[in-house]
C-alpha atoms as a PDB file:
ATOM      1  CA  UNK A   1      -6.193  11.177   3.419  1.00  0.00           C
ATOM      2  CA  UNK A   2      -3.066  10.071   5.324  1.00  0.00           C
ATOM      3  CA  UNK A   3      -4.340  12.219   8.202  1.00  0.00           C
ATOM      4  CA  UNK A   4      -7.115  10.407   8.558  1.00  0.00           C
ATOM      5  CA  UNK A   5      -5.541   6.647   7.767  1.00  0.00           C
ATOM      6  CA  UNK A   6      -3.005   7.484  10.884  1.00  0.00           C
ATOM      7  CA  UNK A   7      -6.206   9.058  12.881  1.00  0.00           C
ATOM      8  CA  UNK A   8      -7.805   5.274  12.341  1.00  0.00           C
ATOM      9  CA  UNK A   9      -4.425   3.918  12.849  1.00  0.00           C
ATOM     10  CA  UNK A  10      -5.849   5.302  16.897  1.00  0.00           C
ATOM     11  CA  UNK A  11      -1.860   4.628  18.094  1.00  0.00           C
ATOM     12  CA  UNK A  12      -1.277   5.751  21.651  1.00  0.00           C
ATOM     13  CA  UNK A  13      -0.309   9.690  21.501  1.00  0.00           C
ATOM     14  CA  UNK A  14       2.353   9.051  23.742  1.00  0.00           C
ATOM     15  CA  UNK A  15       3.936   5.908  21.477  1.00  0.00           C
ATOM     16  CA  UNK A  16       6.371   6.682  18.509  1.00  0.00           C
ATOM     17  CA  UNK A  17       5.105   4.147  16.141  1.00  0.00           C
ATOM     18  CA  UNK A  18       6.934   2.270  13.635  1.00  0.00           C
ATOM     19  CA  UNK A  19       4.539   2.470  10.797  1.00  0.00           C
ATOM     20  CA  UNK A  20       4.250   0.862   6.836  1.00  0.00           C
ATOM     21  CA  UNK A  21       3.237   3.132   4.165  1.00  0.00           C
ATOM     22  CA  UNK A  22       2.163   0.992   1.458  1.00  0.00           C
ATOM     23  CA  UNK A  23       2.552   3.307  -2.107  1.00  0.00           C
ATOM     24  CA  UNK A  24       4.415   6.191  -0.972  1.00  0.00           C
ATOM     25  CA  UNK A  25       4.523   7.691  -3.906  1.00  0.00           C
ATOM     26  CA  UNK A  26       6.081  10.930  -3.407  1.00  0.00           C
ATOM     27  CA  UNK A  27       6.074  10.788   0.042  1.00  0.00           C
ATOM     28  CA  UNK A  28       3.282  13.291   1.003  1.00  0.00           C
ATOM     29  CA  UNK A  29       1.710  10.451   3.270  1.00  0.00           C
ATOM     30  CA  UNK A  30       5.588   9.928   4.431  1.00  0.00           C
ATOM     31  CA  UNK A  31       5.999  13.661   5.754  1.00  0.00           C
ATOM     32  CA  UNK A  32       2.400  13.418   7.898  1.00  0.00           C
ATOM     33  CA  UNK A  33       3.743  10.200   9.529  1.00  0.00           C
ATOM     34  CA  UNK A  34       6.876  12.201  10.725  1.00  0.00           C
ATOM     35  CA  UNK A  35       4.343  15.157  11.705  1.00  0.00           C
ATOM     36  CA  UNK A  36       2.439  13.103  13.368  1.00  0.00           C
ATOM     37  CA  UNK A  37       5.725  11.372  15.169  1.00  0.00           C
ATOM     38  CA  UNK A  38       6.335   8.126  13.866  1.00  0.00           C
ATOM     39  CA  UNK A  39       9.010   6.720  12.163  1.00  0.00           C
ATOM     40  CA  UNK A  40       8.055   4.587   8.822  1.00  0.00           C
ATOM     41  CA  UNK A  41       9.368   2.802   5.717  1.00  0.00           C
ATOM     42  CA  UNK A  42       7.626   3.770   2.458  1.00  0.00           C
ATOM     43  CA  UNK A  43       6.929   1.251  -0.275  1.00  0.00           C
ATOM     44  CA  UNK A  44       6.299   2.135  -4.027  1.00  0.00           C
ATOM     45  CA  UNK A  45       6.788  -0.091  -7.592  1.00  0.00           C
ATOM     46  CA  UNK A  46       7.247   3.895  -9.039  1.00  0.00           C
ATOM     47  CA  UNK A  47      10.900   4.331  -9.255  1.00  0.00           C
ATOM     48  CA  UNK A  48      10.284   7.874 -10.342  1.00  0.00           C
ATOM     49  CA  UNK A  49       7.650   8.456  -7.630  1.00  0.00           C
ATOM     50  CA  UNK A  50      10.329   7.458  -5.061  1.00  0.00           C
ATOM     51  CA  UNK A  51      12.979   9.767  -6.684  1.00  0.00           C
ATOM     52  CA  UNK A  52      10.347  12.642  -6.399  1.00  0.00           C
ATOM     53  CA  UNK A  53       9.918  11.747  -2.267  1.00  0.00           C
ATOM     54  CA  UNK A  54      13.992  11.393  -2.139  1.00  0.00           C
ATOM     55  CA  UNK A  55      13.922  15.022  -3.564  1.00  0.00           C
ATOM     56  CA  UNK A  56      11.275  15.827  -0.585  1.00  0.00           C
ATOM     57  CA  UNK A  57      14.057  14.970   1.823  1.00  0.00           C
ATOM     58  CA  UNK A  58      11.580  12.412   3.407  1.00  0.00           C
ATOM     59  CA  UNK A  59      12.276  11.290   6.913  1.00  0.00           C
ATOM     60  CA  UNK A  60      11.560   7.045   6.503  1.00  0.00           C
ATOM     61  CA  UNK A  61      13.134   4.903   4.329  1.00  0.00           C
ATOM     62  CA  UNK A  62      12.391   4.058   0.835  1.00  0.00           C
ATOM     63  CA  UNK A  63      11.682   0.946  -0.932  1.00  0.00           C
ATOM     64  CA  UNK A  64      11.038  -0.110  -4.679  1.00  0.00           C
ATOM     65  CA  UNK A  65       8.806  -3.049  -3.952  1.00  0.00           C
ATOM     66  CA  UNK A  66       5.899  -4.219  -6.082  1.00  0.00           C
ATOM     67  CA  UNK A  67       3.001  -5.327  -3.219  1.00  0.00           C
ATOM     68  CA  UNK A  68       1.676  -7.337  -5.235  1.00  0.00           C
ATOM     69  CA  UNK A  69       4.503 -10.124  -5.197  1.00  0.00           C
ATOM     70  CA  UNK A  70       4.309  -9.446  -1.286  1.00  0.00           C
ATOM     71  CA  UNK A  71       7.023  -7.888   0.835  1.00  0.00           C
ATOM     72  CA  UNK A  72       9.581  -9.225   2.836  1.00  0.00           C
ATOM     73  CA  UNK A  73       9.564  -8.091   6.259  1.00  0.00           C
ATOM     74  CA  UNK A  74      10.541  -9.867   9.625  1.00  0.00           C
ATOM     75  CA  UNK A  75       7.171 -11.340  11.001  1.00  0.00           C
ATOM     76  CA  UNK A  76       5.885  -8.430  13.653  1.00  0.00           C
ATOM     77  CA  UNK A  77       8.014  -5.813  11.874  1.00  0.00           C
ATOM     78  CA  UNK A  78       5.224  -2.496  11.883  1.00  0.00           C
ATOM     79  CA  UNK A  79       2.926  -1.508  14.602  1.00  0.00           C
ATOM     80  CA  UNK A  80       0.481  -0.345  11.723  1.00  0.00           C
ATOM     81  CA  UNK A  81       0.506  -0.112   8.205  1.00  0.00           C
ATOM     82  CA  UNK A  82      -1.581   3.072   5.970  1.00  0.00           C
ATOM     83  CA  UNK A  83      -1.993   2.796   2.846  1.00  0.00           C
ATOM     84  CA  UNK A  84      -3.367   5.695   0.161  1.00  0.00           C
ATOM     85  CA  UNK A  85      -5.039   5.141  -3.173  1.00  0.00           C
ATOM     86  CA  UNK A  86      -2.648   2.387  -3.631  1.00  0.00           C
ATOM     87  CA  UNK A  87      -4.558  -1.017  -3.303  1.00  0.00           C
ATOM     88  CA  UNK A  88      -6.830  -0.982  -5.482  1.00  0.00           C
ATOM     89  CA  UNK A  89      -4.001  -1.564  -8.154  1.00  0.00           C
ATOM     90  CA  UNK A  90      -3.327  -4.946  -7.262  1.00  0.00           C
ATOM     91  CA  UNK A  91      -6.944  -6.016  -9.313  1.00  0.00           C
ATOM     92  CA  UNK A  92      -5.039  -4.225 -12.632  1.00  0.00           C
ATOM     93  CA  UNK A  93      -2.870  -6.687 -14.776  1.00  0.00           C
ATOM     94  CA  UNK A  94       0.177  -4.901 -16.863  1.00  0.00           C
ATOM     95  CA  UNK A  95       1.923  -8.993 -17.297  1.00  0.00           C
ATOM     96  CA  UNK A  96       0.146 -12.173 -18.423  1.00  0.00           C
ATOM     97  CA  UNK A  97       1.845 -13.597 -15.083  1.00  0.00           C
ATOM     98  CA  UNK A  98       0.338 -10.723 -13.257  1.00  0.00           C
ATOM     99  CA  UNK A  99      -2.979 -12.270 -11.607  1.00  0.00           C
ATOM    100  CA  UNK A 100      -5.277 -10.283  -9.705  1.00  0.00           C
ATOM    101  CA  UNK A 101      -6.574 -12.849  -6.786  1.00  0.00           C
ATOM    102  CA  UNK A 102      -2.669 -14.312  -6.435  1.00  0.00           C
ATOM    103  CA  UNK A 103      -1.133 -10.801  -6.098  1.00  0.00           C
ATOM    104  CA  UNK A 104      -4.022  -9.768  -3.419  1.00  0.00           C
ATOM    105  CA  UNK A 105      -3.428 -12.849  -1.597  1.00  0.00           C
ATOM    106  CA  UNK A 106      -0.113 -11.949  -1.453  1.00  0.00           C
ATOM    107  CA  UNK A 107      -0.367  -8.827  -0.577  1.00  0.00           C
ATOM    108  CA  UNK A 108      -2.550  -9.299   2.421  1.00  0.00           C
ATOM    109  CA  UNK A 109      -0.614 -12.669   3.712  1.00  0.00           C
ATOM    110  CA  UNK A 110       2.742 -10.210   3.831  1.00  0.00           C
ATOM    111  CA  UNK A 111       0.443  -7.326   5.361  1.00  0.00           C
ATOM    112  CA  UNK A 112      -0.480  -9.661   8.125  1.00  0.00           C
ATOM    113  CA  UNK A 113       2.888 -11.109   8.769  1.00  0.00           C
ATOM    114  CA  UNK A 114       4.312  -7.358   8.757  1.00  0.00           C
ATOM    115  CA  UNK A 115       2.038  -6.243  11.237  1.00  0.00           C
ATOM    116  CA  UNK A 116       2.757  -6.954  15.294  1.00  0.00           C
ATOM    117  CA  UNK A 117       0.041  -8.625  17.334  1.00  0.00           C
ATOM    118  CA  UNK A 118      -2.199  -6.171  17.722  1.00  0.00           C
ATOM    119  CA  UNK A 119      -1.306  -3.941  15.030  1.00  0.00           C
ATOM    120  CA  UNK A 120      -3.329  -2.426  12.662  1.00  0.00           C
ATOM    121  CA  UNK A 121      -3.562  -1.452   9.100  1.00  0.00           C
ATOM    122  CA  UNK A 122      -5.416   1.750   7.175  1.00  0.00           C
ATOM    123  CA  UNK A 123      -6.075   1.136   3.776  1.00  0.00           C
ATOM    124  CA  UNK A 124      -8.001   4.011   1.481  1.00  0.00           C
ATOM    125  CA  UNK A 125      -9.250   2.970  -1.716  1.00  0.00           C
ATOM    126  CA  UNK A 126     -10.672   4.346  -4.889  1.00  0.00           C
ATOM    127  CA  UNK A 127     -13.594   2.671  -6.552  1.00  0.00           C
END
């Protein structure tokens, strides 16, 4: 699935991209961004997930970040942003504060300031 998210992701082949990976987990999606060339930060609220792509000796850096209570990048940080089996999680509640229109609204108001004009974004879901 990553293949195909950095396939739709249609960056120049030429261009090393500087790319998002929303839910990393453990960091398979991380290792075909450096196959395909591109350097990346990987995001994921799964401390253990993280530890497993740390382990992987993944090439990007890593992040414990919930995207639901947005991230915090410089505006125009990421030429494009993937994103596997990861976004549909924002619509499931574990915290009474945890609501699932706010933290989608968040999510997608810090994915479009991350992104540089012109940049785009890759998102796979699961029903």
């Amino acid at each position: 699935m990553a293949e195909r998210c950095i396939e739709l992701l249609a960056m120049p082949p030429t261009t090393r991209a500087f790319i998002l990976d929303i839910g990393v987990g453990s960091g398979l999606s991380g290792a075909a961004l450096t196959a395909a060339g591109h350097a990346w930060v990987g995001l994921d609220i799964a401390k253990d997930m993280l530890g497993i792509a740390k382990k992987r000796d993944s090439q990007g850096d890593l992040i414990l970040c919930d995207m639901g209570q947005g991230f915090g990048f410089r505006p125009g940080t990421f030429d494009g942003v993937i994103s596997v089996s990861a976004v549909q999680w924002l619509c499931f509640s574990t915290q009474k504060r945890h609501t699932p229109m706010k933290r989608i609204t968040r999510f997608f108001h810090s994915l479009y300031g991350a992104l540089r004009r012109g940049g785009r974004a890759a998102l796979q879901l699961y029903p």
